[in-house]
N, C-alpha and C. Protein backbone atom coordinates (compact mmCIF):
# COMPACT_ATOMS: atom_id res chain seq x y z
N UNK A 1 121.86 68.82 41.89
CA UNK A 1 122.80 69.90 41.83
C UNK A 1 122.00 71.20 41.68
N UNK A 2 122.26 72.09 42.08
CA UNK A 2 121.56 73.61 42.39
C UNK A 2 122.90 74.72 42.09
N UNK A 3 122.58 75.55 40.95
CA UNK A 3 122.87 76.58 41.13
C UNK A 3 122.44 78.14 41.43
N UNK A 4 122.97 78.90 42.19
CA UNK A 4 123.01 80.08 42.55
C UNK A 4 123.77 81.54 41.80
N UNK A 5 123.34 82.63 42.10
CA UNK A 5 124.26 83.46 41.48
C UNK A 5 123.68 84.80 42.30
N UNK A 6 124.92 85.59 43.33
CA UNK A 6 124.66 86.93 43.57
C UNK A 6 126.22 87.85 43.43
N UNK A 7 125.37 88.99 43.54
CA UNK A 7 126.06 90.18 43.63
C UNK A 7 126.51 90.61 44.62
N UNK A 8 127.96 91.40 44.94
CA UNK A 8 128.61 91.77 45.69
C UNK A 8 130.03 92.89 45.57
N UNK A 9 130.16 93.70 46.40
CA UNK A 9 130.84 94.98 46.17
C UNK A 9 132.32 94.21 46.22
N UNK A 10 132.75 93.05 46.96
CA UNK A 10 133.75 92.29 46.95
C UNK A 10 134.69 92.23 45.99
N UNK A 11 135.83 92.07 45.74
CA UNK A 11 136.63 91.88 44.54
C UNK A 11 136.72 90.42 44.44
N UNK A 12 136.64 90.39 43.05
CA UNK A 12 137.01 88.63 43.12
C UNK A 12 137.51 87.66 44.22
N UNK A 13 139.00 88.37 44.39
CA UNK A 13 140.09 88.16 45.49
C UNK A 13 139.34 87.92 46.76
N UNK A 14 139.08 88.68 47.25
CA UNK A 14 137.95 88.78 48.72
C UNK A 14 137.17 87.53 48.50
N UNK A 15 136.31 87.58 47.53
CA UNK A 15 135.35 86.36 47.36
C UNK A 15 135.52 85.10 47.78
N UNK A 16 137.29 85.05 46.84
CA UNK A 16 138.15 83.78 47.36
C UNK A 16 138.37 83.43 48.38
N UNK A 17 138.99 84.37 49.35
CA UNK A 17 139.41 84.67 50.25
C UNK A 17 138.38 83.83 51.58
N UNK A 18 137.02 84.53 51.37
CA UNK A 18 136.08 84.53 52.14
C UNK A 18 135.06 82.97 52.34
N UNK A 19 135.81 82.81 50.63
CA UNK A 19 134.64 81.38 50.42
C UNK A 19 135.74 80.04 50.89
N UNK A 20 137.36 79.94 50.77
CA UNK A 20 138.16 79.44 51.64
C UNK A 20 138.13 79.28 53.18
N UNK A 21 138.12 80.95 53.71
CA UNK A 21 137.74 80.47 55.18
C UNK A 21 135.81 79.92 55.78
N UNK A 22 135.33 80.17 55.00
CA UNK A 22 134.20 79.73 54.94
C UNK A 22 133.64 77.67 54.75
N UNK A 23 134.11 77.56 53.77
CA UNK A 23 134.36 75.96 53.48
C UNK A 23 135.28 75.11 53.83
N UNK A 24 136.53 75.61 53.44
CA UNK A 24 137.66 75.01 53.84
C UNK A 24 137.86 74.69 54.99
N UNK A 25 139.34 74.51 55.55
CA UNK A 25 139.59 73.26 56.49
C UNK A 25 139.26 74.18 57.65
N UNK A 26 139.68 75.32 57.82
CA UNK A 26 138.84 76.14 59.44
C UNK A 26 137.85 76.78 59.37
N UNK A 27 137.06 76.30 58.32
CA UNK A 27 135.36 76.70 58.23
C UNK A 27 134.60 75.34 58.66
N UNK A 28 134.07 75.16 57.20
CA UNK A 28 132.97 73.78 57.12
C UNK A 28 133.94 72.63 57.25
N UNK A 29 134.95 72.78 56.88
CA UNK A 29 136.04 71.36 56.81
C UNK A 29 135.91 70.45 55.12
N UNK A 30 135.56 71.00 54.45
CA UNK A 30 135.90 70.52 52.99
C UNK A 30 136.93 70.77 52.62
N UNK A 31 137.32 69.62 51.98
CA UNK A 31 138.29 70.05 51.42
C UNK A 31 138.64 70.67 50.02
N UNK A 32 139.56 71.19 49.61
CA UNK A 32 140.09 72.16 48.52
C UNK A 32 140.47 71.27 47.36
N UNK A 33 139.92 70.95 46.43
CA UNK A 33 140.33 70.25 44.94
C UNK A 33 141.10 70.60 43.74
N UNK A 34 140.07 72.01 43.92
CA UNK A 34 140.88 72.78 42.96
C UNK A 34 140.55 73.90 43.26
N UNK A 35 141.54 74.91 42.67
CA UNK A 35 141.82 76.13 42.96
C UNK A 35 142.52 77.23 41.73
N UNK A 36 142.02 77.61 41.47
CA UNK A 36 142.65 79.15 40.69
C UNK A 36 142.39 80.47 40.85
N UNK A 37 143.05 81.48 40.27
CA UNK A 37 142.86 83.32 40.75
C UNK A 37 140.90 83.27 40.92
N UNK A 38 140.16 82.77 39.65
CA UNK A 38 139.03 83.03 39.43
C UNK A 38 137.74 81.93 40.03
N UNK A 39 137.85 80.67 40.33
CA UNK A 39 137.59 79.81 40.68
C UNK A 39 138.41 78.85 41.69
N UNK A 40 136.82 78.09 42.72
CA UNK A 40 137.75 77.49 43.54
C UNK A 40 136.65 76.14 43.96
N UNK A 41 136.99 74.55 44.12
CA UNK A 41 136.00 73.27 43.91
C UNK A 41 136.71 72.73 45.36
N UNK A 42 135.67 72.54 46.09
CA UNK A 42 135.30 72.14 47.33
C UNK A 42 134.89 70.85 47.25
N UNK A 43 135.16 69.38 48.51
CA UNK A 43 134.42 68.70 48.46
C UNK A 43 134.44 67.91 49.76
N UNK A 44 133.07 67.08 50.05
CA UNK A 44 133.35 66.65 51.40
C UNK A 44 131.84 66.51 51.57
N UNK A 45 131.28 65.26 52.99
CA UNK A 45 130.08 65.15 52.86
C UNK A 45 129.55 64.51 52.37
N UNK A 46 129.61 63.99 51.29
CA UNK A 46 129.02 63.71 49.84
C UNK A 46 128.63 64.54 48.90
N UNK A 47 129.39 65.67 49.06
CA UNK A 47 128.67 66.74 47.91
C UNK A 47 129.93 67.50 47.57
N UNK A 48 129.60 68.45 47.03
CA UNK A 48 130.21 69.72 46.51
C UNK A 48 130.05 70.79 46.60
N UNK A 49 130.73 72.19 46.88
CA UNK A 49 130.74 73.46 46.41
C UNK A 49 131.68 74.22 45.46
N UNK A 50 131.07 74.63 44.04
CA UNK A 50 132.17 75.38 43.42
C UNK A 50 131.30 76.62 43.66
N UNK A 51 132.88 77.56 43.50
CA UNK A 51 132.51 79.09 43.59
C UNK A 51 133.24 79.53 42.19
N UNK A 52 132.78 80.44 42.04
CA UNK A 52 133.49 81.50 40.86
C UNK A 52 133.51 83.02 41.02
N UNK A 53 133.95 83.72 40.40
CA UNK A 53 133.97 84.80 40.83
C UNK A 53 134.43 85.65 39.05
N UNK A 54 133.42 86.70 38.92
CA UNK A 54 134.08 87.76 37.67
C UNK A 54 133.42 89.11 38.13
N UNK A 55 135.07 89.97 37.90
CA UNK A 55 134.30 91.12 38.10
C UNK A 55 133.72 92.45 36.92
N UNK A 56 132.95 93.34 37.71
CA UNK A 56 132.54 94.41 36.33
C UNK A 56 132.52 95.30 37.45
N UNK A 57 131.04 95.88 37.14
CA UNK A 57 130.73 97.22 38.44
C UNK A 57 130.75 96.25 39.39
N UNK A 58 130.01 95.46 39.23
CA UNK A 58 130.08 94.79 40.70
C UNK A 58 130.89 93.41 40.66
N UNK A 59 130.79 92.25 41.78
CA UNK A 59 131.26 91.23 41.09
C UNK A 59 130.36 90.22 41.07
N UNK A 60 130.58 89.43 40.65
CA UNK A 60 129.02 88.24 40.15
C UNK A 60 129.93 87.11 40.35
N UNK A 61 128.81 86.71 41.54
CA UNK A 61 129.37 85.47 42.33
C UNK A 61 128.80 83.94 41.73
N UNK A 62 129.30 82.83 40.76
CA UNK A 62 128.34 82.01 40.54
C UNK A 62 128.66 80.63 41.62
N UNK A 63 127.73 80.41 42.40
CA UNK A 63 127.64 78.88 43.02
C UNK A 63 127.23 77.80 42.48
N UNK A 64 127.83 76.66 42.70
CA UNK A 64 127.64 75.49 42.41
C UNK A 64 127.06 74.21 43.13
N UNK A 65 126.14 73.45 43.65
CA UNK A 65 126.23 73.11 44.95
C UNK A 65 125.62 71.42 45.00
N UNK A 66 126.31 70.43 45.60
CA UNK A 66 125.33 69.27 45.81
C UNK A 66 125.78 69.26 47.32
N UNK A 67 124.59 68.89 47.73
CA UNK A 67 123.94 68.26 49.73
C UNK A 67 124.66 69.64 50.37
N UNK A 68 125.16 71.10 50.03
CA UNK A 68 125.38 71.49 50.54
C UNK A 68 124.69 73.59 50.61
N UNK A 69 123.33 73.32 50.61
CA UNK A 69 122.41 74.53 49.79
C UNK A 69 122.62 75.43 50.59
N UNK A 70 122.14 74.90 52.07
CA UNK A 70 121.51 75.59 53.26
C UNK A 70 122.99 76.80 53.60
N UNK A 71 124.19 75.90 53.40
CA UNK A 71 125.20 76.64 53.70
C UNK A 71 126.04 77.21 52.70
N UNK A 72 125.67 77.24 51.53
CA UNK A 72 125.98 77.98 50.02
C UNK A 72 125.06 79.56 50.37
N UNK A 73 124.00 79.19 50.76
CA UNK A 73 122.69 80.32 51.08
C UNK A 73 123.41 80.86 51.92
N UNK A 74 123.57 80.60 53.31
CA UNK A 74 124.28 81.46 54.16
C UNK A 74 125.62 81.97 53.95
N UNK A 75 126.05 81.67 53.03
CA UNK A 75 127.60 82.20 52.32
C UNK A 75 127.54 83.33 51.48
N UNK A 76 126.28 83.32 51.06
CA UNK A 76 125.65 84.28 49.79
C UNK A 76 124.88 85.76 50.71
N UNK A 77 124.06 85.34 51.94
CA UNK A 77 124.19 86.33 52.43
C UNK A 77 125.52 86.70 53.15
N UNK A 78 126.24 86.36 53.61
CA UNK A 78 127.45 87.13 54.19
C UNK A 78 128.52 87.98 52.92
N UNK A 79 128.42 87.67 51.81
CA UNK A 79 129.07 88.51 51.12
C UNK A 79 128.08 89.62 50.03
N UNK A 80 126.92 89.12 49.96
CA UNK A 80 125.56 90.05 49.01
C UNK A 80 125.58 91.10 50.17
């Protein structure tokens, strides 16, 4: 398991938003486990992605990730 953590001008909301069409069923095709305003648990593959999201000045994105890095990384640049 690997975690990550970046920054982004994004609002929480967006984050969500972005990391849904990103993973979810018309992105990567994982599916959705759980879900709330602030957090959201992905799964599929054999692995996992959780996201989180809190905001301040900026918002601070934390990832969660098993068998799925390469494309947690490329998720992290599209919203950093």
């Amino acid at each position: 398991m690997t975690a990550y953590q970046v920054e982004t001008k994004l609002s929480p909301e967006q984050v969500m938003e972005k990391a849904t069409a990103y993973f979810g069923p018309g992105g990567l095709g994982l599916e959705r486990r759980e879900e709330n305003p602030c957090c959201l648990y992905f799964e599929g593959g054999g692995g996992h992605v959780s996201v989180s999201a809190s905001a301040g000045d900026k918002t601070t994105v934390d990832l969660e990730t098993r068998e799925w890095d390469y494309h947690v990384k490329k998720f992290m640049g599209q919203i950093g």
